[in-house]
Protein backbone atom coordinates (compact mmCIF):
# COMPACT_ATOMS: atom_id res chain seq x y z
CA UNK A 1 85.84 85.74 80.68
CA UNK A 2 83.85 86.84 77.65
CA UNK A 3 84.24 88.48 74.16
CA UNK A 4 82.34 91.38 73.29
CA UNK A 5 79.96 89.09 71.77
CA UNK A 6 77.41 91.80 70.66
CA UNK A 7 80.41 93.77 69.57
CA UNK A 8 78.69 97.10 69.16
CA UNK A 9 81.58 99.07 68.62
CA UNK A 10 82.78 97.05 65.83
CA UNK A 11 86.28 94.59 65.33
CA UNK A 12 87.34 97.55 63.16
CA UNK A 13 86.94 100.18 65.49
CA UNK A 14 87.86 99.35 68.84
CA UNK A 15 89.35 102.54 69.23
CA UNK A 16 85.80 104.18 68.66
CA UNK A 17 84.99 102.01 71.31
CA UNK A 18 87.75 103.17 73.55
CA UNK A 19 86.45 106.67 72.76
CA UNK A 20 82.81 106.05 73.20
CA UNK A 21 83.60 104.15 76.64
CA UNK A 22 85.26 107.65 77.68
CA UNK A 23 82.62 110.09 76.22
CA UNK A 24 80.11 107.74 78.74
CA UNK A 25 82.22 108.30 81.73
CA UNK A 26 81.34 112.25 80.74
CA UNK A 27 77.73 112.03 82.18
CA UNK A 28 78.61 110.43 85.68
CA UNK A 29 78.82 112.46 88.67
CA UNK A 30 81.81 115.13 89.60
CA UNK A 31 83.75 114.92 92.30
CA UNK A 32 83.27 118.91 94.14
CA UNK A 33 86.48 121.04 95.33
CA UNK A 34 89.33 121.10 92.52
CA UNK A 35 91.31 119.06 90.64
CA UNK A 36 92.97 116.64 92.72
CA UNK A 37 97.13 117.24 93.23
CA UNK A 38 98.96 114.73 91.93
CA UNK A 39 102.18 113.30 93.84
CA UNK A 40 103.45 110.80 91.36
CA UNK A 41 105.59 108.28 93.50
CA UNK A 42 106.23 111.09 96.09
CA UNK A 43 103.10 109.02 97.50
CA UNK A 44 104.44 106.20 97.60
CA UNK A 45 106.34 107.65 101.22
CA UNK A 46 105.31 108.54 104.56
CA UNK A 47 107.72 111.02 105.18
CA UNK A 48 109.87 112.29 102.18
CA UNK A 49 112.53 114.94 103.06
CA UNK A 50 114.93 116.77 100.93
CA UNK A 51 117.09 117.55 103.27
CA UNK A 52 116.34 115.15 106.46
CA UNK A 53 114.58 113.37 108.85
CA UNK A 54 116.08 114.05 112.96
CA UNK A 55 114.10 112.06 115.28
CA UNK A 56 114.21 112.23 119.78
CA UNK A 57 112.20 109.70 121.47
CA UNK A 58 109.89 106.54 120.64
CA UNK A 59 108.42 107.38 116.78
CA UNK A 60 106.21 105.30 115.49
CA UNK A 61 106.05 105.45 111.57
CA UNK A 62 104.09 103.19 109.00
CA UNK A 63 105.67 103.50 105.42
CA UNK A 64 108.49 104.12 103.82
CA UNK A 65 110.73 107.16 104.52
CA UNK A 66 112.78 108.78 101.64
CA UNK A 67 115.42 111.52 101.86
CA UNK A 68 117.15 113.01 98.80
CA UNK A 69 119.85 111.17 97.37
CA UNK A 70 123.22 112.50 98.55
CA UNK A 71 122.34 113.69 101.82
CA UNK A 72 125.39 112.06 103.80
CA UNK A 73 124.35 111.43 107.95
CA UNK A 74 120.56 112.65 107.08
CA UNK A 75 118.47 110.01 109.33
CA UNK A 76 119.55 110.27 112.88
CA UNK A 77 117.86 109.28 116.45
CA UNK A 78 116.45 106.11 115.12
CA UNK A 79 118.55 103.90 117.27
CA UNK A 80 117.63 100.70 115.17
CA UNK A 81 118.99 97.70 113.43
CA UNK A 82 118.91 97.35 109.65
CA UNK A 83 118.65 94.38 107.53
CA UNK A 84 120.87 94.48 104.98
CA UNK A 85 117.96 95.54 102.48
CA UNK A 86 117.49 99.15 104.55
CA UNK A 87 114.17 97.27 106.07
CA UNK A 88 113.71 97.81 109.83
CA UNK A 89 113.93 94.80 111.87
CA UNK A 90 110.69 93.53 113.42
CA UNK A 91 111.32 94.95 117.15
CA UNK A 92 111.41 98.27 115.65
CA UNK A 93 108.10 100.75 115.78
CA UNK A 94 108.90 101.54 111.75
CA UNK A 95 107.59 99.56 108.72
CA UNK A 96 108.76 100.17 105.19
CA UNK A 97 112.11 100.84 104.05
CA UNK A 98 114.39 104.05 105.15
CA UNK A 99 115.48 105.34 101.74
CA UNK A 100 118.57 107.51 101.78
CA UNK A 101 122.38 107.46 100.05
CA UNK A 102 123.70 106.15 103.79
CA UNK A 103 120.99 103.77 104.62
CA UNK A 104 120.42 101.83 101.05
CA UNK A 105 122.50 100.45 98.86
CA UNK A 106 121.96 101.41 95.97
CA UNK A 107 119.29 104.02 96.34
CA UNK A 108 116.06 103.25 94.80
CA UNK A 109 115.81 104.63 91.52
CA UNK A 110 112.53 106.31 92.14
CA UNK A 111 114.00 108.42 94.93
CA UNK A 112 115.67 111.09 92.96
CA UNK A 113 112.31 111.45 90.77
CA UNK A 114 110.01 110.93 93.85
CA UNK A 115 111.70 114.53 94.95
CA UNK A 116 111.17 116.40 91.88
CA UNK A 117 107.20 115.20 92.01
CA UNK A 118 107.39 116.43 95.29
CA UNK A 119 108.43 119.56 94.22
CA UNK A 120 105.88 119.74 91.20
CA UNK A 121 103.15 119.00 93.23
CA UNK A 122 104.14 121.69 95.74
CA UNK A 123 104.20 123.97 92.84
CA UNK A 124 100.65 122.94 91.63
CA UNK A 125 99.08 123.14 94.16
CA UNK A 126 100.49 126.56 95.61
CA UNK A 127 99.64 127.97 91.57
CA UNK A 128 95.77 126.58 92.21
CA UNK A 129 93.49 129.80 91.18
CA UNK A 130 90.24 131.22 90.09
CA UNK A 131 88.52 129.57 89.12
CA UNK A 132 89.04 126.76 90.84
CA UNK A 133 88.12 128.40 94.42
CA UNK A 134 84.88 127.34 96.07
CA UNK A 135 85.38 128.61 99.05
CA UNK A 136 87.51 131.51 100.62
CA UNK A 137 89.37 131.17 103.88
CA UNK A 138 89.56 133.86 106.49
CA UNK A 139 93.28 134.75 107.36
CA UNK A 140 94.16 134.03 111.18
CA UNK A 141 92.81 131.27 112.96
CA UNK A 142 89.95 128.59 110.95
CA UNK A 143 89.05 127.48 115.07
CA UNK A 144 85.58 125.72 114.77
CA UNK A 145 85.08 126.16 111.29
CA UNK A 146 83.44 123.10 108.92
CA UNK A 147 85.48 123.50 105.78
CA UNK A 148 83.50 122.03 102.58
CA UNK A 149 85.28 120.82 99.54
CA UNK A 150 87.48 123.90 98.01
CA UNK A 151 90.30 125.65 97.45
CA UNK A 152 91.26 127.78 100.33
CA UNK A 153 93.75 130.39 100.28
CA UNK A 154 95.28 132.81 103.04
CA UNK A 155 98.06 135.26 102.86
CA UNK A 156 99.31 134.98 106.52
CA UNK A 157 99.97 132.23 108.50
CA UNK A 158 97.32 130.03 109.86
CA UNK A 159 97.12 128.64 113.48
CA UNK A 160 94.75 126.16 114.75
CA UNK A 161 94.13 125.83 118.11
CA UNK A 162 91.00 124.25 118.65
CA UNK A 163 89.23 121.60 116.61
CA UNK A 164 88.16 122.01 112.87
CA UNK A 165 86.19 119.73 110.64
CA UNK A 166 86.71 118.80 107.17
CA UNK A 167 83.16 117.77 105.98
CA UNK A 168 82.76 115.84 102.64
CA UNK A 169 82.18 112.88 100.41
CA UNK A 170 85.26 110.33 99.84
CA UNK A 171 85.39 111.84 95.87
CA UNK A 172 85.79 115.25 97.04
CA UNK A 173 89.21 117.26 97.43
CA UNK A 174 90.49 120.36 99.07
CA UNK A 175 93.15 122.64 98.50
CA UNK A 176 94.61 124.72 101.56
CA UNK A 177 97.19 127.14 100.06
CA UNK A 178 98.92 129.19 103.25
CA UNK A 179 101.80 131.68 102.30
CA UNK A 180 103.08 131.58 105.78
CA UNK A 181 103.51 129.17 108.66
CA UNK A 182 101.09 126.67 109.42
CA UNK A 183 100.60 125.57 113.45
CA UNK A 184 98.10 123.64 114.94
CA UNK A 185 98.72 124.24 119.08
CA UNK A 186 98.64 121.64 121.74
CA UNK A 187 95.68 119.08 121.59
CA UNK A 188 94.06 121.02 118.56
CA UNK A 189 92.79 118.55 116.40
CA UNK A 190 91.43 118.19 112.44
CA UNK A 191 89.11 115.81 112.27
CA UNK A 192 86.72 114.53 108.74
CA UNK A 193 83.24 113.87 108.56
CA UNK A 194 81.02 112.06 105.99
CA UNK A 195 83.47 109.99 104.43
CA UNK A 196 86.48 112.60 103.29
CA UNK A 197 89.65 111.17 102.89
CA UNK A 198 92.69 112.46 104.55
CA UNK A 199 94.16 111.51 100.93
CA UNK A 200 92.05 113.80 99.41
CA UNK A 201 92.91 117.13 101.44
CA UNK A 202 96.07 118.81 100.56
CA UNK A 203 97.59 121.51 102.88
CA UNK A 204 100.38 123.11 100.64
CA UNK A 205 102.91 125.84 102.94
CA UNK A 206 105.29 128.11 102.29
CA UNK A 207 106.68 128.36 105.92
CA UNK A 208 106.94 126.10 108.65
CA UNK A 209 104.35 123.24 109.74
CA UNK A 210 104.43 123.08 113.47
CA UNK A 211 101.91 120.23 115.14
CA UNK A 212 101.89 120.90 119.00
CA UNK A 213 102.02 118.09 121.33
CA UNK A 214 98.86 115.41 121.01
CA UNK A 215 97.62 117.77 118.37
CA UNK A 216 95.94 115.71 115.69
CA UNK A 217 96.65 116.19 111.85
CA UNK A 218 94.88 114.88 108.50
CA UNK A 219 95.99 115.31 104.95
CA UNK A 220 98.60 115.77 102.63
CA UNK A 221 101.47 118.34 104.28
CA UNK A 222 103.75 119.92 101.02
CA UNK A 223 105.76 122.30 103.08
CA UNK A 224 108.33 124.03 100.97
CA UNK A 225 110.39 124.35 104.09
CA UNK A 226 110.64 122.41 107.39
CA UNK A 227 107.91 120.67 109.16
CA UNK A 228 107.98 119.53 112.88
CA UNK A 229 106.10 117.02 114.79
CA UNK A 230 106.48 117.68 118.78
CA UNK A 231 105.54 115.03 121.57
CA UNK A 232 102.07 113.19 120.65
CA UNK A 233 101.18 114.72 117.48
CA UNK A 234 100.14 112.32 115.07
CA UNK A 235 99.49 112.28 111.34
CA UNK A 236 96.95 110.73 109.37
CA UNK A 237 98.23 111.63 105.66
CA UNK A 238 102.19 112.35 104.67
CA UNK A 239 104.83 114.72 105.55
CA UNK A 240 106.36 115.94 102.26
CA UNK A 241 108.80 118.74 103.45
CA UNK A 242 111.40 120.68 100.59
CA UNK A 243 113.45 120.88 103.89
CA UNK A 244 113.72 118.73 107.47
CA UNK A 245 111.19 116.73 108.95
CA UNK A 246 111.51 116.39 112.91
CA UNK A 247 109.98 114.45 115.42
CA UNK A 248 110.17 115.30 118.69
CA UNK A 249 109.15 112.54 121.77
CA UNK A 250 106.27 109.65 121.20
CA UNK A 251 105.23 110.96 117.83
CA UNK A 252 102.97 108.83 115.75
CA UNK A 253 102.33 108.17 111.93
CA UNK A 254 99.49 105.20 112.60
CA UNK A 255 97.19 102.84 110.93
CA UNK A 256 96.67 104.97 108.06
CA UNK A 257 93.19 104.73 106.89
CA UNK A 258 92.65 105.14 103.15
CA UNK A 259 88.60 105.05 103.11
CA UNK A 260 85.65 104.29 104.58
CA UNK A 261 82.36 103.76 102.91
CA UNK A 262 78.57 102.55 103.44
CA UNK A 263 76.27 101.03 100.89
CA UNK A 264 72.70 99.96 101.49
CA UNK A 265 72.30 95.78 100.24
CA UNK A 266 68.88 95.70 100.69
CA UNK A 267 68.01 95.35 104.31
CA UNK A 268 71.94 95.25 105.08
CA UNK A 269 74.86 97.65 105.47
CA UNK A 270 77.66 97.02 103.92
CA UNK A 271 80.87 98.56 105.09
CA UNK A 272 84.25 98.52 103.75
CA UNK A 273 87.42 100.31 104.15
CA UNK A 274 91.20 99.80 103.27
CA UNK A 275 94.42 100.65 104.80
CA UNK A 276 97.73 101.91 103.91
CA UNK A 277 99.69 100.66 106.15
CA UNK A 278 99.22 99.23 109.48
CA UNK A 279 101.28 99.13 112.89
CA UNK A 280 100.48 97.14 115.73
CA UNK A 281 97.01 96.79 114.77
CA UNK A 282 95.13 94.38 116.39
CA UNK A 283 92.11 95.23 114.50
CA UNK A 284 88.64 97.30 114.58
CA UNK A 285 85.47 97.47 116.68
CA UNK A 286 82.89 98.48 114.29
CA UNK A 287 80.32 101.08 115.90
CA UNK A 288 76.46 101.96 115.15
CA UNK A 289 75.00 105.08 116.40
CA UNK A 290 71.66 104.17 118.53
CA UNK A 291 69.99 107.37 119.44
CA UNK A 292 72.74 109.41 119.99
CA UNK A 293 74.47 106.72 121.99
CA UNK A 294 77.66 104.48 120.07
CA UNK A 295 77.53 100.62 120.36
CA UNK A 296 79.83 97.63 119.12
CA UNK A 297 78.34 95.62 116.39
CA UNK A 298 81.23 93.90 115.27
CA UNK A 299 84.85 93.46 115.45
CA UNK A 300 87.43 92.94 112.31
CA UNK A 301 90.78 91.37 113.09
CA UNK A 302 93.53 93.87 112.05
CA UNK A 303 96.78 92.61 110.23
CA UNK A 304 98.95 93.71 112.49
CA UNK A 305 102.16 95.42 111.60
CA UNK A 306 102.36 95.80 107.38
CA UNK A 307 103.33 98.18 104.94
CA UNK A 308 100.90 96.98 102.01
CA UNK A 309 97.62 98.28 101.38
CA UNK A 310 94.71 95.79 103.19
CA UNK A 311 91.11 95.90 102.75
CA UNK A 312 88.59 94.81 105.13
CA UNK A 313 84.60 94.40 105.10
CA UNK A 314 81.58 93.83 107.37
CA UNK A 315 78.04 93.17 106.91
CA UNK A 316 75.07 94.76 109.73
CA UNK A 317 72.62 92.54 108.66
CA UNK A 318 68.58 92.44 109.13
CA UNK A 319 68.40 95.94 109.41
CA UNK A 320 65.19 97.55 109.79
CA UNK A 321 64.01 100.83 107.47
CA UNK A 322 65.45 104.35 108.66
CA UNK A 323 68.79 106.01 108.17
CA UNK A 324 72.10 104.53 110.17
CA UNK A 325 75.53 106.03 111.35
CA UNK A 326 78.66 103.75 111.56
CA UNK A 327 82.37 104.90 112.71
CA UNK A 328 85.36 102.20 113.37
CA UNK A 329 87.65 102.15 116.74
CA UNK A 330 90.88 101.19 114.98
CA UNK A 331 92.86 99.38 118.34
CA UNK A 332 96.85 98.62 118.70
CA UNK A 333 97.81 95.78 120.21
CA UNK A 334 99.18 97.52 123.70
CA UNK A 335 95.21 98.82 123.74
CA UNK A 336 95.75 102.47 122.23
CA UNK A 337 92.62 103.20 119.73
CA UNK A 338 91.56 106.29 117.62
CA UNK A 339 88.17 106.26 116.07
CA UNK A 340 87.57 107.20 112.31
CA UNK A 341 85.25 109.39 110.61
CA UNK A 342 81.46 108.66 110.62
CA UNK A 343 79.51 107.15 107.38
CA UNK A 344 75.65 107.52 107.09
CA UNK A 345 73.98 105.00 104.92
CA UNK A 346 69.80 104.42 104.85
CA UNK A 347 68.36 101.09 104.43
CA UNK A 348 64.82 100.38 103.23
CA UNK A 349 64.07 103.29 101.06
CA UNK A 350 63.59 102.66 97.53
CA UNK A 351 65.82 105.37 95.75
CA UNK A 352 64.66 108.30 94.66
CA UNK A 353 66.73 108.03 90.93
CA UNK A 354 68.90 105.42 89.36
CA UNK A 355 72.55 105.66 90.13
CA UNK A 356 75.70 103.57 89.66
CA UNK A 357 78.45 104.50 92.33
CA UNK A 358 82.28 104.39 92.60
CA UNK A 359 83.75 101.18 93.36
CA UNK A 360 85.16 100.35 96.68
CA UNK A 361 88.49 100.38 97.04
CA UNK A 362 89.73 101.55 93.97
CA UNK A 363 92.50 101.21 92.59
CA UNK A 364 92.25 97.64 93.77
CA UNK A 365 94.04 93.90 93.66
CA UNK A 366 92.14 91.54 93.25
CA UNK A 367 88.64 92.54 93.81
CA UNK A 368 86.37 95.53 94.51
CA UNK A 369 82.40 95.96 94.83
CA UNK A 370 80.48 98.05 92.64
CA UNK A 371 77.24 99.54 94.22
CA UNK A 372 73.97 100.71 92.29
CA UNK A 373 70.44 102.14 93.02
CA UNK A 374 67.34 101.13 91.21
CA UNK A 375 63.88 103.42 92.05
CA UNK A 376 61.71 100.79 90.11
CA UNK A 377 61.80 97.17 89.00
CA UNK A 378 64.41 96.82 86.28
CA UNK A 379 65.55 94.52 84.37
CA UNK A 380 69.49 94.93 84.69
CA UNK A 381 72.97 94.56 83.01
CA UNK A 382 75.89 95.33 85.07
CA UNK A 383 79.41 94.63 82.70
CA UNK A 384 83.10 95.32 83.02
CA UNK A 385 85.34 96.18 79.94
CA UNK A 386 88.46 96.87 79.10
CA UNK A 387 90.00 99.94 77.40
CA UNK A 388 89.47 98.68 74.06
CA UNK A 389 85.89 98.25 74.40
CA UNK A 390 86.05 94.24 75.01
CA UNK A 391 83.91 92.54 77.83
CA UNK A 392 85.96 91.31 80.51
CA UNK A 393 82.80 90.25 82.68
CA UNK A 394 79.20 90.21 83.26
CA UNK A 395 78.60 91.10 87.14
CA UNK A 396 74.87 91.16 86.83
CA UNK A 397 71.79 90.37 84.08
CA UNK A 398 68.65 90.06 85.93
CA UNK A 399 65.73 91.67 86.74
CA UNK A 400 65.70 93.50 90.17
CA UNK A 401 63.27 94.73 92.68
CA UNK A 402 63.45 98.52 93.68
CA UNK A 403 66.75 98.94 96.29
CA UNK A 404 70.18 99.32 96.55
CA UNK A 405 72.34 96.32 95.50
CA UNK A 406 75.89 95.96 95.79
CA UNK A 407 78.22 93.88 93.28
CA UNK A 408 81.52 92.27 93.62
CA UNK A 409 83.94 91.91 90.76
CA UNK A 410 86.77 89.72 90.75
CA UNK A 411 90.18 90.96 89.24
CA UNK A 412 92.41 88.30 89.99
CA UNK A 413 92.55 86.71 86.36
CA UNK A 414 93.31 90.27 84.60
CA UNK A 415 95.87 92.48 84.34
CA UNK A 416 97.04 95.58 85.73
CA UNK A 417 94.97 98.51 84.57
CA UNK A 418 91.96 100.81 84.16
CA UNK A 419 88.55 99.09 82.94
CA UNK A 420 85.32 100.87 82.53
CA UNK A 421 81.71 99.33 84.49
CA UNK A 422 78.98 100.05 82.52
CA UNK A 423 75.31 99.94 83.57
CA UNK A 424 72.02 99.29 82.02
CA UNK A 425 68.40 99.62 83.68
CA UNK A 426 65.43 100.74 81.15
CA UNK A 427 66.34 103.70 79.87
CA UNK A 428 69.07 104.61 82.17
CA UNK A 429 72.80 104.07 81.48
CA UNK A 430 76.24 105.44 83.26
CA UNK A 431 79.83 104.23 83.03
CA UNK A 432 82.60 104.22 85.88
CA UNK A 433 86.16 103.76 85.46
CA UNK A 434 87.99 101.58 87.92
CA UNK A 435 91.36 100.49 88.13
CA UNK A 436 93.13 96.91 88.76
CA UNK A 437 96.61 97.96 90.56
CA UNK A 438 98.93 94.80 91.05
C-alpha cells in the first residue's frame, strides 16, 4: 500500500480531503425510484416475527429466524434438533440460527433492536410521499404489468394472480405501499428483469400477505400484521411481519440471490453474482441466449448448504461484436432449479462516453471488481482511498485502447469500511464509494 504521495489535499487538511472525496461522489450517476428503506439489522434475518413463526410440513429456510424476545412457545412445527448454540443440526432443511427467548440462551442482543428497526422501517416506508412517487399504481389487480423503479401506492388491497415483472437496473429501488391485504393466488409469480434486485424492492402492508401455493415472491415483505406462506410458495427476499409468520406444507426460502451483473472485458463477458445464503446448492449452469434459444456455457460449483454471503464469477470468453443475454439455473442437490433474472451486456463496441461503474459485490470481503468505459485512447489512473483522503491502492496507470475494462481490487490487507475509487482519463473524472464489510 501507498501514501498519498502527491498529497493534493494537504497533511493539514485531510478533512478537506474527506470533504472533497464526497463533493466528487456528487457528479456520479443516481440510482432511479426513491430512497432506499433501511432495515438496520432487521436484515440481518430471513424471517423476523414479533409475535411468531408456526410451521406444517417440510420448510426449507436459509438464514436466520428471529422472534421478539419474550415470546414463550413462539417457534413450533419445526420438529428438529438443536445444538446447544440454537444452530440447526446438519440433517435439518434450516441454516442460521432460530433466535427466540425459548430457543437461545441468552438471546442475541441485537434481537430486541432488530424489532424496533423493523418497525421503523415499516413506518418509513408506509410515510414515503410526493415527491418521491415516479410512478402511480392502479388499485385492484397489477396482472401483467412491468413496474419501473418507483414508489407505488394503492388504497385497497392488491391481488396478483398472474405474473408481473419488476424491470430495472441493480441500483434502482421500489416502494410498494398497499393499505390493505396483499395476495398473490396460486402459481402467480413476480419475477425481475435487467438486473433488479429482490433486495432492492420493498412491499410495505398494512393487512395480511397471503402467497398461494407455488406462487413465487421477490422482495422485501414489512407487513404490519401477519403474513402466510401456503404449500410451494417461495420467497426470494425476507418476511418481516409486526405479527405471525406461517408456513404451510413444502414452503421454500432458497438460494437467495443478492445480484447479478455483466461487464464487457474487451472481447469477454464477465459475470458475477453473490449469494446470501445457500441451501442444498449444488451450484449454477450459466446460460447465453442464441437467437431466441437458451444454451449452457458454463457451470459454477455451488457451496452447498451456508448461511454466509458467497460470491462467484465466470468469464464467456472470445466473444465476437454484438449485444449478449445471460441468465443462471441455480440447481439443488436433489435436482430442483429456478433460473434468475436476465443481464444484457454488449461486447465490441467502443463506448459511446466515459463512465466508471459500481463495484461488484459491494459491500464486499476481501475483493470486488471495479468496471470502466473508455470511448477513446486514454491514458488512465484508476486509485482507491480511504476516507481521509489517503491512497490505499493504485488499480490501474496506463494508457488504454477504446473498450470496456474491468478491475479487481484486493481488500484483504485493510480494514472494515467505506473507501472512495476515483478515476482519471483526459479530462474526465468520477468517484465511487465502495465498502470493505468483514
Amino acid at each position: 500500500m501507498k501514501n498519498f504521495t502527491t498529497n493534493i489535499f494537504g497533511r493539514c487538511t485531510k478533512f478537506l480531503g474527506a470533504m472533497t472525496m464526497a463533493a466528487l461522489m456528487m457528479h456520479t450517476a443516481m440510482a432511479t425510484g426513491p430512497a432506499a428503506v433501511s432495515l438496520g439489522t432487521a436484515g440481518t434475518y430471513r424471517i423476523l416475527a414479533k409475535t411468531g413463526v408456526t410451521t406444517t410440513g417440510t420448510t426449507t429456510i436459509t438464514g436466520n429466524i428471529g422472534i421478539s424476545p419474550g415470546v414463550a412457545s413462539s417457534i413450533t412445527g419445526f420438529g428438529l434438533s438443536m445444538d446447544g448454540t440454537g444452530t440447526f443440526s446438519t440433517s435439518s432443511l434450516v441454516t442460521g440460527n432460530i433466535y427466540a427467548s425459548d430457543y437461545t440462551s441468552p438471546t442475541p442482543s441485537n434481537l430486541t433492536t432488530s424489532v424496533s428497526n423493523m418497525e421503523a422501517a415499516y413506518t418509513d416506508a408506509a410515510g414515503r410521499v410526493t415527491p418521491d412517487f415516479t410512478n402511480l399504481g392502479s388499485a385492484g389487480e397489477i396482472n401483467g404489468l412491468n413496474l419501473t423503479p418507483g414508489l407505488y401506492k394503492w388504497t385497497t388491497g392488491v391481488t396478483v394472480s398472474s405474473n408481473v415483472t419488476i424491470t430495472g437496473s441493480a441500483t434502482d429501488t421500489w416502494i410498494f405501499q398497499i393499505a390493505g391485504t396483499l395476495g398473490l393466488s396460486s402459481g402467480a409469480t413476480v419475477t425481475l428483469s435487467g438486473g433488479a434486485l429482490a433486495s432492492n424492492i420493498v412491499w410495505v402492508v398494512s393487512g395480511q400477505v397471503t402467497l398461494g401455493s407455488t406462487a413465487a415472491m421477490k422482495g422485501v415483505i414489512l407487513g404490519q400484521t401477519a403474513i402466510v406462506f401456503n404449500n410451494g410458495a417461495t420467497l426470494d427476499g425476507r418476511a418481516l411481519a409486526q405479527a405471525n409468520v406461517t408456513l404451510i406444507g413444502n414452503t421454500v426460502l432458497p438460494v437467495e440471490l443478492v445480484s447479478f451483473t455483466a461487464s464487457a472485458n474487451r472481447m469477454n463477458a464477465d459475470l458475477n453474482w453473490s449469494t446470501a445464503t445457500e441451501v442444498n446448492n449444488f451450484g449454477f449452469d450459466v446460460e447465453r441466449k442464441t437467437s431466441n434459444n437458451w444454451n449452457k456455457v458454463g457451470f459454477v460449483e455451488g457451496n452447498g448448504t451456508t448461511n454466509s454471503s458467497k460470491n462467484y464469477s465466470y468469464a464467456d470468453n472470445n466473444l465476437t461484436s454484438g449485444k449478449y443475454s445471460y441468465r443462471l439455473k441455480q440447481i439443488d442437490r436433489d435436482g430442483k432449479f429456478e433460473y434468475s433474472q436476465s443481464v444484457e451486456v454488449t461486447i465490441g463496441q467502443v463506448p459511446k462516453e466515459f463512465a466508471l461503474l459500481q463495484n461488484y459485490p459491494n459491500p464486499f470481503n476481501p475483493s470486488t471488481m471495479i468496471s470502466y468505459q473508455l470511448p477513446a485512447n486514454s491514458h488512465i489512473s484508476l486509485k482507491v482511498y480511504d476516507m481521509l483522503g489517503n491512497e490505499v491502492a493504485t488499480l490501474v496507470n496506463q494508457t488504454k485502447e477504446a473498450g470496456s475494462y474491468t478491475a479487481e481490487f484486493d481488500g484483504s490487507q485493510l480494514s472494515s469500511g467505506v473507501y472512495f475509487y476515483t478515476i482519471n482519463a483526459g479530462s474526465f473524472s468520477a468517484t465511487k464509494k465502495l465498502t470493505l464489510l468483514k
